[in-house]
C-alpha atoms as a PDB file:
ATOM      1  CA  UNK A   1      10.826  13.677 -18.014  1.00  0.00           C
ATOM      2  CA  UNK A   2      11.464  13.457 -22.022  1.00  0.00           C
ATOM      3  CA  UNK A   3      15.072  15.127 -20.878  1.00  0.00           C
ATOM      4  CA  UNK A   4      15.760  12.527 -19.169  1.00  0.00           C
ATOM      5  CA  UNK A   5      14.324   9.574 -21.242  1.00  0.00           C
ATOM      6  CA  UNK A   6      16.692   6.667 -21.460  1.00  0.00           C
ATOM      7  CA  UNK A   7      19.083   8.487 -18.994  1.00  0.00           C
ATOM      8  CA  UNK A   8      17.743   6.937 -15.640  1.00  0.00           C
ATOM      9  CA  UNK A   9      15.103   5.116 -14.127  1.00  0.00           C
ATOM     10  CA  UNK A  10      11.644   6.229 -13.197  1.00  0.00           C
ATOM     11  CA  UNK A  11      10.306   4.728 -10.028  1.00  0.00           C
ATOM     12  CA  UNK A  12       7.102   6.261  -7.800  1.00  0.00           C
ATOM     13  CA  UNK A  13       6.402   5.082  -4.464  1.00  0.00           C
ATOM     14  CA  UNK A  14       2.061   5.511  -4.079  1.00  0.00           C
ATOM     15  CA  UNK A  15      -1.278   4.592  -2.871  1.00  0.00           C
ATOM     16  CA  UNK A  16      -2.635   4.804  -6.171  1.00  0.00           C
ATOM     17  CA  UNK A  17      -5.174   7.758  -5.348  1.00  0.00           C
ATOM     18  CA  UNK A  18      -5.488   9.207  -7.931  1.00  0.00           C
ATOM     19  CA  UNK A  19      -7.844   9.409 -11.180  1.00  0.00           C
ATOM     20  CA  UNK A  20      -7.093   6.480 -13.591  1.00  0.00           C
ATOM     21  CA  UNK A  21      -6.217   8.262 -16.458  1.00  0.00           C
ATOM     22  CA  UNK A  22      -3.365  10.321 -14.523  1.00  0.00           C
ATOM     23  CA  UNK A  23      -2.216   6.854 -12.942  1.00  0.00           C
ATOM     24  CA  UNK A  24      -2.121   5.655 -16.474  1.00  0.00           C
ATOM     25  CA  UNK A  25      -0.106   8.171 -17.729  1.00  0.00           C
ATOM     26  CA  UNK A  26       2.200   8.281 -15.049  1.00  0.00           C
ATOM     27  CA  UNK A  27       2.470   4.439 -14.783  1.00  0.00           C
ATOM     28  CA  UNK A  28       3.631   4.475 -18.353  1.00  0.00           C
ATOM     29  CA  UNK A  29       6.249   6.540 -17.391  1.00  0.00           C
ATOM     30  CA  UNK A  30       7.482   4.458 -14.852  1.00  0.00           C
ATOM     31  CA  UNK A  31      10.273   1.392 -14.644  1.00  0.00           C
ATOM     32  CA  UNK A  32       9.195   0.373 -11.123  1.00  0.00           C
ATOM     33  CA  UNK A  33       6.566   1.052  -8.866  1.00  0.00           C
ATOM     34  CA  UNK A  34       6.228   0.614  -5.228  1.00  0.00           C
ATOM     35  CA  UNK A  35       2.583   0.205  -4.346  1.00  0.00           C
ATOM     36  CA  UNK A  36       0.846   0.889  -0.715  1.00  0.00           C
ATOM     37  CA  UNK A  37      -2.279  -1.257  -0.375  1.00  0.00           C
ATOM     38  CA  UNK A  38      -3.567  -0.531   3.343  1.00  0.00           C
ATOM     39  CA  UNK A  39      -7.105  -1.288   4.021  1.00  0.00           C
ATOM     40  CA  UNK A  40      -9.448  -3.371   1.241  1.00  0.00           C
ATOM     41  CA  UNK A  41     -12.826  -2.921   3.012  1.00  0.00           C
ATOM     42  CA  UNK A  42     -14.160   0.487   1.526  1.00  0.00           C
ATOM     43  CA  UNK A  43     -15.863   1.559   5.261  1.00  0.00           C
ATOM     44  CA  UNK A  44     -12.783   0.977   7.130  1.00  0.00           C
ATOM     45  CA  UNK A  45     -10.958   3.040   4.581  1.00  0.00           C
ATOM     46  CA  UNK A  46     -13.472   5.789   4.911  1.00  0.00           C
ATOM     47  CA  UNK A  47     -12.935   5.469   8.693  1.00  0.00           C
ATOM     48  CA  UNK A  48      -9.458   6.529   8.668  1.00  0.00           C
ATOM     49  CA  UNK A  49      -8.433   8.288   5.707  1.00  0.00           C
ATOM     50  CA  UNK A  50     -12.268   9.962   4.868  1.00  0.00           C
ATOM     51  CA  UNK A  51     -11.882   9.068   1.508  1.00  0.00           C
ATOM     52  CA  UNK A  52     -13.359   5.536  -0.462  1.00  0.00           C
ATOM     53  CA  UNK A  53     -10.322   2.937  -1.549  1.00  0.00           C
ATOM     54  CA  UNK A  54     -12.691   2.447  -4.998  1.00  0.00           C
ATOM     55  CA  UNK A  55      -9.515   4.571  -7.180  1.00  0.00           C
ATOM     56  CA  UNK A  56      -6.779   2.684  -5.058  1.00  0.00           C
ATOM     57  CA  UNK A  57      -8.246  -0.516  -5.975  1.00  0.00           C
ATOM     58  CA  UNK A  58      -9.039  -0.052  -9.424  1.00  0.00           C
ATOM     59  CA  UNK A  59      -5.175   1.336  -9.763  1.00  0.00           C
ATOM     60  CA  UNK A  60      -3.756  -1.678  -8.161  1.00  0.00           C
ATOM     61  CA  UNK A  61      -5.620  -3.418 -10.760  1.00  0.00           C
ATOM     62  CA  UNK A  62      -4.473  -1.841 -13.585  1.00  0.00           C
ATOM     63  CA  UNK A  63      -1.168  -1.946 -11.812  1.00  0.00           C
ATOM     64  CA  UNK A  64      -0.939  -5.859 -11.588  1.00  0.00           C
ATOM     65  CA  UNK A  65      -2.440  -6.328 -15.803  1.00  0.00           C
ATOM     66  CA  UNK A  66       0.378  -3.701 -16.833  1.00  0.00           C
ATOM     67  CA  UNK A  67       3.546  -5.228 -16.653  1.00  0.00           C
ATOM     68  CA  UNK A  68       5.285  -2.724 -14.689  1.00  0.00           C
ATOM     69  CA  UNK A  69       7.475  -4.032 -12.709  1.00  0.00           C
ATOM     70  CA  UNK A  70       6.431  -3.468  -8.822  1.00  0.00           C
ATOM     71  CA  UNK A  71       6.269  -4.366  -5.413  1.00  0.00           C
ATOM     72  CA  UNK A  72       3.149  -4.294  -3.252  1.00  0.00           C
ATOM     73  CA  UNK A  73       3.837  -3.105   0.004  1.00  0.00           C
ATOM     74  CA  UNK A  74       1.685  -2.923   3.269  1.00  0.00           C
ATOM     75  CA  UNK A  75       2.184  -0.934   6.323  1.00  0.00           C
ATOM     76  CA  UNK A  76       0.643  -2.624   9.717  1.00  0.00           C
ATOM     77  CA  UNK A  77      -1.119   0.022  11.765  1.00  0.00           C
ATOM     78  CA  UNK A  78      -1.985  -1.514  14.955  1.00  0.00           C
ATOM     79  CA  UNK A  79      -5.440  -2.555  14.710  1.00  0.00           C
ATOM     80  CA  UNK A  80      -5.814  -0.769  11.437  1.00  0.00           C
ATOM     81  CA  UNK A  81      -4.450  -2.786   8.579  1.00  0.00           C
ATOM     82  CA  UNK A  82      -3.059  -5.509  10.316  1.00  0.00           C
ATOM     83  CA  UNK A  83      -5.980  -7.017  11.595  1.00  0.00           C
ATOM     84  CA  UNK A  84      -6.862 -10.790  10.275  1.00  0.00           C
ATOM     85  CA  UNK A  85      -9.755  -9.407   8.218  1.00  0.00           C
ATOM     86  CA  UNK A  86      -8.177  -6.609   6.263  1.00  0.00           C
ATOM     87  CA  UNK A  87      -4.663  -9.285   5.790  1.00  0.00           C
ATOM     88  CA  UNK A  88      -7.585 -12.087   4.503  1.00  0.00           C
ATOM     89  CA  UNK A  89      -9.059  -9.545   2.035  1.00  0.00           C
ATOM     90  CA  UNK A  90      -5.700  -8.002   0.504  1.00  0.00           C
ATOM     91  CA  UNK A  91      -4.564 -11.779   0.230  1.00  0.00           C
ATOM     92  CA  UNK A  92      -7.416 -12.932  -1.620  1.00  0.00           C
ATOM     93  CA  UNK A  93      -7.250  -9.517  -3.605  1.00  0.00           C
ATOM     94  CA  UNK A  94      -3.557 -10.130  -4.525  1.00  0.00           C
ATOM     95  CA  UNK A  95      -4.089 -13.994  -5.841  1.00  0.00           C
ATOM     96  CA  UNK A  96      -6.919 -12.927  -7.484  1.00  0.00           C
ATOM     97  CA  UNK A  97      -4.537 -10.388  -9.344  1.00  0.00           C
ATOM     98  CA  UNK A  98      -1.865 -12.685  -9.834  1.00  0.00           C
ATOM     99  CA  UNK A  99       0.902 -11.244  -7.140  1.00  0.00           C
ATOM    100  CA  UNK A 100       2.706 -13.879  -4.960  1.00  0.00           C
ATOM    101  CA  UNK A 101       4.579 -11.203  -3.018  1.00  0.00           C
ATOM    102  CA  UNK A 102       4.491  -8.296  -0.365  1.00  0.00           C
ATOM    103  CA  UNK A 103       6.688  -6.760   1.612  1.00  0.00           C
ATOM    104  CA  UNK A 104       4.946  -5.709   5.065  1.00  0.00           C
ATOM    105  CA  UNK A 105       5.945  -2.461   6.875  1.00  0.00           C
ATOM    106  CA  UNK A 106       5.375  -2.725  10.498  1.00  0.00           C
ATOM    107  CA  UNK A 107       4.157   0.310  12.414  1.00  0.00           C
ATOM    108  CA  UNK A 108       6.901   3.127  13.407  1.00  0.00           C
ATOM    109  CA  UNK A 109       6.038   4.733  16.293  1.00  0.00           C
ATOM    110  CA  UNK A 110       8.386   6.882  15.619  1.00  0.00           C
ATOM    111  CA  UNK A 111       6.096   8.294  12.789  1.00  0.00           C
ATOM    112  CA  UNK A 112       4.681  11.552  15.580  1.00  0.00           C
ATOM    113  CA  UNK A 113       8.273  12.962  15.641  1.00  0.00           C
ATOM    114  CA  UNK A 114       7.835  14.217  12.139  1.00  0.00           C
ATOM    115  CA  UNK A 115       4.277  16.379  12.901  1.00  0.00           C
ATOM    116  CA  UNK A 116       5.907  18.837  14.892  1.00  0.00           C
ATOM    117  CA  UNK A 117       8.485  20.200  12.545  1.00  0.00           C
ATOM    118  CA  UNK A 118       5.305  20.766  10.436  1.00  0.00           C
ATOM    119  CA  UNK A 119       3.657  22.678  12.993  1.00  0.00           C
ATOM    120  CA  UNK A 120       0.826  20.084  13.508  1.00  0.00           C
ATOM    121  CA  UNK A 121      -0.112  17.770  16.459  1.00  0.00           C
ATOM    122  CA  UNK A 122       0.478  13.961  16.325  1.00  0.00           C
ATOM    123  CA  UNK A 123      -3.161  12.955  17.284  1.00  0.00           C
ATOM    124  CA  UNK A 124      -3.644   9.161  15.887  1.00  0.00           C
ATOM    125  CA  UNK A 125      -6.844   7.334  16.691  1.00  0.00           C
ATOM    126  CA  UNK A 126      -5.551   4.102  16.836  1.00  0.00           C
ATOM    127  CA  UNK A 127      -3.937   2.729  19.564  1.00  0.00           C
ATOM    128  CA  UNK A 128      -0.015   2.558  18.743  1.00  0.00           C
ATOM    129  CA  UNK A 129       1.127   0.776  21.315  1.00  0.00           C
ATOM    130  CA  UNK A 130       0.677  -2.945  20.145  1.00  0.00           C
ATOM    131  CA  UNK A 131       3.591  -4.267  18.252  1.00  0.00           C
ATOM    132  CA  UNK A 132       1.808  -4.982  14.472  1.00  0.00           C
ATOM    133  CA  UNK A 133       0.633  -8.745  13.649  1.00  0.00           C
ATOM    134  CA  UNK A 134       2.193  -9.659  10.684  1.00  0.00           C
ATOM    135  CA  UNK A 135      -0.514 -12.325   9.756  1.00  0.00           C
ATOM    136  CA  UNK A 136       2.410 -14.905   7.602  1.00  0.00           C
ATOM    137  CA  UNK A 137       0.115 -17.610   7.775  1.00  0.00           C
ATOM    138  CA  UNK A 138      -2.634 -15.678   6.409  1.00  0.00           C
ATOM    139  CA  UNK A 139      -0.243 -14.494   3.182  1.00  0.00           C
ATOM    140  CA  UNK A 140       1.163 -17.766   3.291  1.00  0.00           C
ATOM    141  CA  UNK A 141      -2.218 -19.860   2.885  1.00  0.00           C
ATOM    142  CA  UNK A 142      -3.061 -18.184  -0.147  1.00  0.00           C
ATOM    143  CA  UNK A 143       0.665 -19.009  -1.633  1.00  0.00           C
ATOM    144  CA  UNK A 144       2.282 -14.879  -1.072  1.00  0.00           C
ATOM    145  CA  UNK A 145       5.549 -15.070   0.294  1.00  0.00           C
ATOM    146  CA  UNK A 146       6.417 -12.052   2.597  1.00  0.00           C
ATOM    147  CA  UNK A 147       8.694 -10.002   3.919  1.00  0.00           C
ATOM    148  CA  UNK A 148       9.039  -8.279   6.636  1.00  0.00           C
ATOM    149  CA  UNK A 149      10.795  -5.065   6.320  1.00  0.00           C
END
């Protein structure tokens, strides 16, 4: 990256798993980030992913207090992350941070075409046949405007 310093812009697109110091480090390197937040409630995030949300959340933190520039982003996985609780929590965890916006990724169920060309089997288990609630008014009550992409 030194190469390159002043030369172009440094964006990452992430989850924020990862240990704090590294996101540190990378985060200073960075002119933009574009930052996943999917489910808030630790169990559910265990659920699906087998891992805890505690780095993810601390990250977003340090995210929102760094003055990176950045966009939170959330994709809706039917039933998953778009459900009114998990929208609720990530609004109130967003105000609480000071962000006002988010830019919500609705479910592509064209997402199993990919697996194969890795040689694995598309096996979700969530039902991805609902079209994803968006939840506005949820976003919207706690004063973050959306958009949905």
């Amino acid at each position: 990256l030194d190469l390159l310093e002043g030369k172009l812009n440094r964006a990452i697109q992430t989850c924020g798993f990862c240990d704090e110091e590294l996101f540190e480090t990378i985060l200073s390197k960075c002119d933009y980030v574009l930052y996943d937040l999917k489910l808030i409630d630790d169990t559910e995030h265990i659920k699906y992913t087998a891992q805890s949300n505690q780095k993810i959340l601390h990250n977003f933190v340090t995210l929102c207090k760094s003055g990176v520039p950045h966009v939170i982003r959330m994709p809706l996985i039917p039933g998953v992350t778009d459900t009114a609780e998990n929208i609720t929590a990530a609004a109130k965890l967003m105000k609480e941070n000071g962000q006002d916006y988010i830019e919500l990724l609705p479910y592509n169920k064209l997402t199993g075409s990919k697996y194969p060309l890795a040689g694995q089997i598309y096996q979700p288990n969530f039902d991805e046949k609902p079209e994803p609630q968006t939840h506005e008014e949820i976003f919207a009550a706690y004063g973050i405007k959306t958009l949905v992409l």
